[in-house]
N, C-alpha and C. Protein backbone atom coordinates (compact mmCIF):
# COMPACT_ATOMS: atom_id res chain seq x y z
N UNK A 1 0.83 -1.19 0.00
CA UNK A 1 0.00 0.00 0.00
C UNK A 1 0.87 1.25 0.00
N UNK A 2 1.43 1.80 1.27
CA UNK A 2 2.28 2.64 1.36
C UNK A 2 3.52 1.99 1.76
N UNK A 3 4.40 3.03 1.97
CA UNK A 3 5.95 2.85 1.87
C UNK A 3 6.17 3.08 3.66
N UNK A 4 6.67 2.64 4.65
CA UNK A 4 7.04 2.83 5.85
C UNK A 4 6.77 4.13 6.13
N UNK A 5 7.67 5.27 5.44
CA UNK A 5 7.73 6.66 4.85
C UNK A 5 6.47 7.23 5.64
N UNK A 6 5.47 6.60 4.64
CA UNK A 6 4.17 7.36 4.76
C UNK A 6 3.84 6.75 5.85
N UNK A 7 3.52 5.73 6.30
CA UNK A 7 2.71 4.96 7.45
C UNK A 7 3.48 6.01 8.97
N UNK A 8 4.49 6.34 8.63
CA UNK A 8 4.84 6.67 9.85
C UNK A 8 4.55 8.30 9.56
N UNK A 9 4.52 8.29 9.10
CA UNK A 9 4.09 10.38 8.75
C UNK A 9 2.32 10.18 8.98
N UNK A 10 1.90 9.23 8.63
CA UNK A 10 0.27 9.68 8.98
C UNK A 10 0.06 8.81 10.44
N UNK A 11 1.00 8.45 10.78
CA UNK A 11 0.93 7.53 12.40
C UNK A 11 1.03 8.85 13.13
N UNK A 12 2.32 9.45 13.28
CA UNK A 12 2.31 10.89 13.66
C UNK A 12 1.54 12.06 13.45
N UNK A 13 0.69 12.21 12.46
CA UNK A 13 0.10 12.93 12.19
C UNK A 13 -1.55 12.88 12.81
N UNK A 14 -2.24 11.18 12.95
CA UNK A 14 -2.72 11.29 13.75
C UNK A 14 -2.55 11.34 15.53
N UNK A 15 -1.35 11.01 16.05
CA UNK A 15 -1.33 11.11 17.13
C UNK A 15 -1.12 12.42 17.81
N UNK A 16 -0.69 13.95 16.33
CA UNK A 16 -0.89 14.82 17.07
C UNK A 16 -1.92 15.71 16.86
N UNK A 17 -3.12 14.82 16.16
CA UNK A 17 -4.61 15.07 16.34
C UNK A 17 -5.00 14.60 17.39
N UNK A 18 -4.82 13.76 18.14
CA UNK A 18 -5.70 13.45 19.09
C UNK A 18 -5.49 14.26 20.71
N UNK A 19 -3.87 14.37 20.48
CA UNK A 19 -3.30 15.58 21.75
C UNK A 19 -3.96 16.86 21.70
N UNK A 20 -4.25 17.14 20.31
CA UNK A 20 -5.50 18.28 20.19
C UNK A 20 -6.68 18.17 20.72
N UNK A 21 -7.16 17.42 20.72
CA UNK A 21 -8.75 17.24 20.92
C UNK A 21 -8.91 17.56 22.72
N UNK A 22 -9.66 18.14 22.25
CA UNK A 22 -10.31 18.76 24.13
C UNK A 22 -11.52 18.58 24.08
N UNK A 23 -12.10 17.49 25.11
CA UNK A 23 -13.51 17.43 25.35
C UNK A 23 -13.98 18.41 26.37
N UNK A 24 -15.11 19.32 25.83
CA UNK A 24 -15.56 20.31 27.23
C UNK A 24 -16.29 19.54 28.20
N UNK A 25 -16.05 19.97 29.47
CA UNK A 25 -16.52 19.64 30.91
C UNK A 25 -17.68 19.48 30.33
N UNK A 26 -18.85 19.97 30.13
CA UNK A 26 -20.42 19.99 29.77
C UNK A 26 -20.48 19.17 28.67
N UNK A 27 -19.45 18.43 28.32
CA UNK A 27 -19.64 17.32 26.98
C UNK A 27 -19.42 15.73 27.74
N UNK A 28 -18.74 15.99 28.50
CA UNK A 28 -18.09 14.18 29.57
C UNK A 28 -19.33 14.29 29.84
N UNK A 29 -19.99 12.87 29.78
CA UNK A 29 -20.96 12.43 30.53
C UNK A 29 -20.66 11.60 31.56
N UNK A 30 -21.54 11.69 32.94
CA UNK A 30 -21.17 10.61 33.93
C UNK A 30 -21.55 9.14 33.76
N UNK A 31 -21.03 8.31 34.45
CA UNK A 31 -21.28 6.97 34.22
C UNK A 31 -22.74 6.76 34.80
N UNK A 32 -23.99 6.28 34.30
CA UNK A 32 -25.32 5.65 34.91
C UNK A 32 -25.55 5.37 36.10
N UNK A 33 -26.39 5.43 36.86
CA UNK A 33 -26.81 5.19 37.38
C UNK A 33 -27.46 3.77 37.65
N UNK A 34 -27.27 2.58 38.21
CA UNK A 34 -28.45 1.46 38.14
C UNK A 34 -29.36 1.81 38.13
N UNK A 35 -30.63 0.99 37.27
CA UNK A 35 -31.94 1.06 37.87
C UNK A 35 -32.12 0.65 38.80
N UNK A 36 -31.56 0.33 40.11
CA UNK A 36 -32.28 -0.19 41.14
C UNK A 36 -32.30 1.31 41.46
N UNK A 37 -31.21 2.57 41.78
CA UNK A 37 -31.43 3.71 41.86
C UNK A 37 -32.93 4.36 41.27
N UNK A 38 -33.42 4.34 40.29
CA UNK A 38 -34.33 5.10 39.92
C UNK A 38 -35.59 4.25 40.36
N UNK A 39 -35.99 3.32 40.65
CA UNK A 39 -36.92 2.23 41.07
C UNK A 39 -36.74 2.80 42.31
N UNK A 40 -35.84 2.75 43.40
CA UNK A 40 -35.51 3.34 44.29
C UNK A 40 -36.36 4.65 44.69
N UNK A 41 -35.83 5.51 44.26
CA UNK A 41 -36.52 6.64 44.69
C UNK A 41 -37.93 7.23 43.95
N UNK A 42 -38.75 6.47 43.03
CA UNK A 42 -39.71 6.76 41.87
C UNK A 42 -40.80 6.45 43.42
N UNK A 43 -41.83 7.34 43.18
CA UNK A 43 -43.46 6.87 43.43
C UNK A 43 -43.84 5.73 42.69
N UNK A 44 -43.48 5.58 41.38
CA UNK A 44 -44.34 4.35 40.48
C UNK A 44 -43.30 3.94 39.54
N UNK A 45 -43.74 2.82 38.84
CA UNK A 45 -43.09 2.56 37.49
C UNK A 45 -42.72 3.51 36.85
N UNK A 46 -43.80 4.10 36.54
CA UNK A 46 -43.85 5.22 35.43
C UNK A 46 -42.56 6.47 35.50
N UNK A 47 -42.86 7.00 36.62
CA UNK A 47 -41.93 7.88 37.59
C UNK A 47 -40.35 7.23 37.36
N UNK A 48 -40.31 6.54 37.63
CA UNK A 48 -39.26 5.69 37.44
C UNK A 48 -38.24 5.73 35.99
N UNK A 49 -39.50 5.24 35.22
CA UNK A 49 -38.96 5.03 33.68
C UNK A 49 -38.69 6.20 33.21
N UNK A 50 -38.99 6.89 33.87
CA UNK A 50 -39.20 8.84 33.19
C UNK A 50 -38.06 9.32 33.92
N UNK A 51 -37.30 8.84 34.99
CA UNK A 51 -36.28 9.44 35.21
C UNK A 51 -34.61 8.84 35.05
N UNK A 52 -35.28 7.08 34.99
CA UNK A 52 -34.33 6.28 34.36
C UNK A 52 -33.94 7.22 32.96
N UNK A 53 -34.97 7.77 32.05
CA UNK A 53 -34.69 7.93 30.16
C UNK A 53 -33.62 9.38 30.43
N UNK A 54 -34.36 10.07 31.28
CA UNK A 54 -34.22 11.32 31.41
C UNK A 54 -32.50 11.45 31.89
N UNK A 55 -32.24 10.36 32.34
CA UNK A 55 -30.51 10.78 32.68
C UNK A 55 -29.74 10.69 32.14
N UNK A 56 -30.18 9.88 30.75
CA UNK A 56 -29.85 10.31 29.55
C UNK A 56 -28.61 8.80 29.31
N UNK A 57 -28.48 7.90 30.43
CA UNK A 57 -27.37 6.84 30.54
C UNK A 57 -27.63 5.47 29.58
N UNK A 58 -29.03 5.56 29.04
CA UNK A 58 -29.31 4.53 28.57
C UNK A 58 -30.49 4.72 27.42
N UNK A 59 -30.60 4.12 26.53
CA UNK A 59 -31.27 4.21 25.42
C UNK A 59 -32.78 3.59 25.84
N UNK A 60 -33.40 4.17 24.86
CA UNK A 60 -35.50 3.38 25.02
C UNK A 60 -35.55 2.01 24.94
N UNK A 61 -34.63 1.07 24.22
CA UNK A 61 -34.61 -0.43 24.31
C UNK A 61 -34.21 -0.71 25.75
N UNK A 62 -33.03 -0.50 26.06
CA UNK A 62 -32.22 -0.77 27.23
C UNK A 62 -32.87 -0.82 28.53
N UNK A 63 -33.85 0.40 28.52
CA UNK A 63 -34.89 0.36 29.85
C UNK A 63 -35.82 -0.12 29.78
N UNK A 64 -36.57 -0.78 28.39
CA UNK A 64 -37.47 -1.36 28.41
C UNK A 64 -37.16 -3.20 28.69
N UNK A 65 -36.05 -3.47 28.46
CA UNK A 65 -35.42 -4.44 28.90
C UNK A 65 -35.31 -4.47 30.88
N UNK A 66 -34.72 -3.48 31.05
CA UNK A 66 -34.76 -3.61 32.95
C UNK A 66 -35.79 -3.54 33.37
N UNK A 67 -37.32 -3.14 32.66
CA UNK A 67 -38.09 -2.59 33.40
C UNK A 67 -39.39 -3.51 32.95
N UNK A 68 -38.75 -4.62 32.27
CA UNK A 68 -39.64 -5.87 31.43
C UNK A 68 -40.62 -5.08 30.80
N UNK A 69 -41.01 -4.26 29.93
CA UNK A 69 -41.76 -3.54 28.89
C UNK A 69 -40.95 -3.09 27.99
N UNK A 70 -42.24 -3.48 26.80
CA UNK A 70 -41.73 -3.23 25.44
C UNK A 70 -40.92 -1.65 25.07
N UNK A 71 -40.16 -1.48 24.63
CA UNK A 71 -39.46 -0.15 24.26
C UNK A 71 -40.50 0.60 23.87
N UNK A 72 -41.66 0.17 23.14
CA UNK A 72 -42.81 1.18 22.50
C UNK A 72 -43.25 1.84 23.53
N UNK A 73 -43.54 0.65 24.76
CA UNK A 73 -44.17 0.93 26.06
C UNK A 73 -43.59 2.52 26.56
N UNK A 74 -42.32 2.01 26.83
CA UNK A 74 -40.90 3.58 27.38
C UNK A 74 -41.48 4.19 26.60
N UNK A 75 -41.38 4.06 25.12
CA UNK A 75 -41.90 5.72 24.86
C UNK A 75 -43.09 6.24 24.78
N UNK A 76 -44.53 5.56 25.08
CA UNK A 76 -45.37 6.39 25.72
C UNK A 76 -45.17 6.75 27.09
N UNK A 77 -44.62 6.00 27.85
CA UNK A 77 -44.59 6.62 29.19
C UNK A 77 -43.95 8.16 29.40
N UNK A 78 -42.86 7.74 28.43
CA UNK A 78 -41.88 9.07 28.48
C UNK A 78 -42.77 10.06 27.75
N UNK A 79 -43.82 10.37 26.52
CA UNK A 79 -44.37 11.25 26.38
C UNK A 79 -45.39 11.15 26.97
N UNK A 80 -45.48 11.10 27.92
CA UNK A 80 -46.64 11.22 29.14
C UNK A 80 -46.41 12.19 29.91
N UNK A 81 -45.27 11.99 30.13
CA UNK A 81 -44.42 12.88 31.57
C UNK A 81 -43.75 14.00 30.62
């Protein structure tokens, strides 16, 4: 493909792209929360699922999986609340 030459000029070239890159504070997301946390402190299911989506740690399948309801289910609940 390429010649050593090049492999090592674009090896370097990305590694001093990545020393560039700055993620902003308001871009890191924190690590999740369990659902036993949001089950935890919810009044109801519902309450629950709406603050499980809302923390933003896990996708509409993913909680409809912990929370044994269909993903369709999560998203009426979530446009409920």
């Amino acid at each position: 493909m390429g010649g050593s030459e090049f492999i090592e000029k674009v090896q370097r070239h990305l590694t001093d792209q990545q020393e560039d890159i700055q993620i902003q504070k308001f871009q890191k997301r924190a690590k999740p929360k369990l659902s036993s946390h949001y089950e935890s402190h919810a009044l109801n299911r519902d309450e629950a699922i709406d603050s499980a989506y809302s923390s933003g740690g896990y996708r509409i399948k993913k909680w409809g999986f912990i929370f044994y309801v269909h993903f369709t289910t999560i998203g009426k609940i979530i446009r409920r609340h």
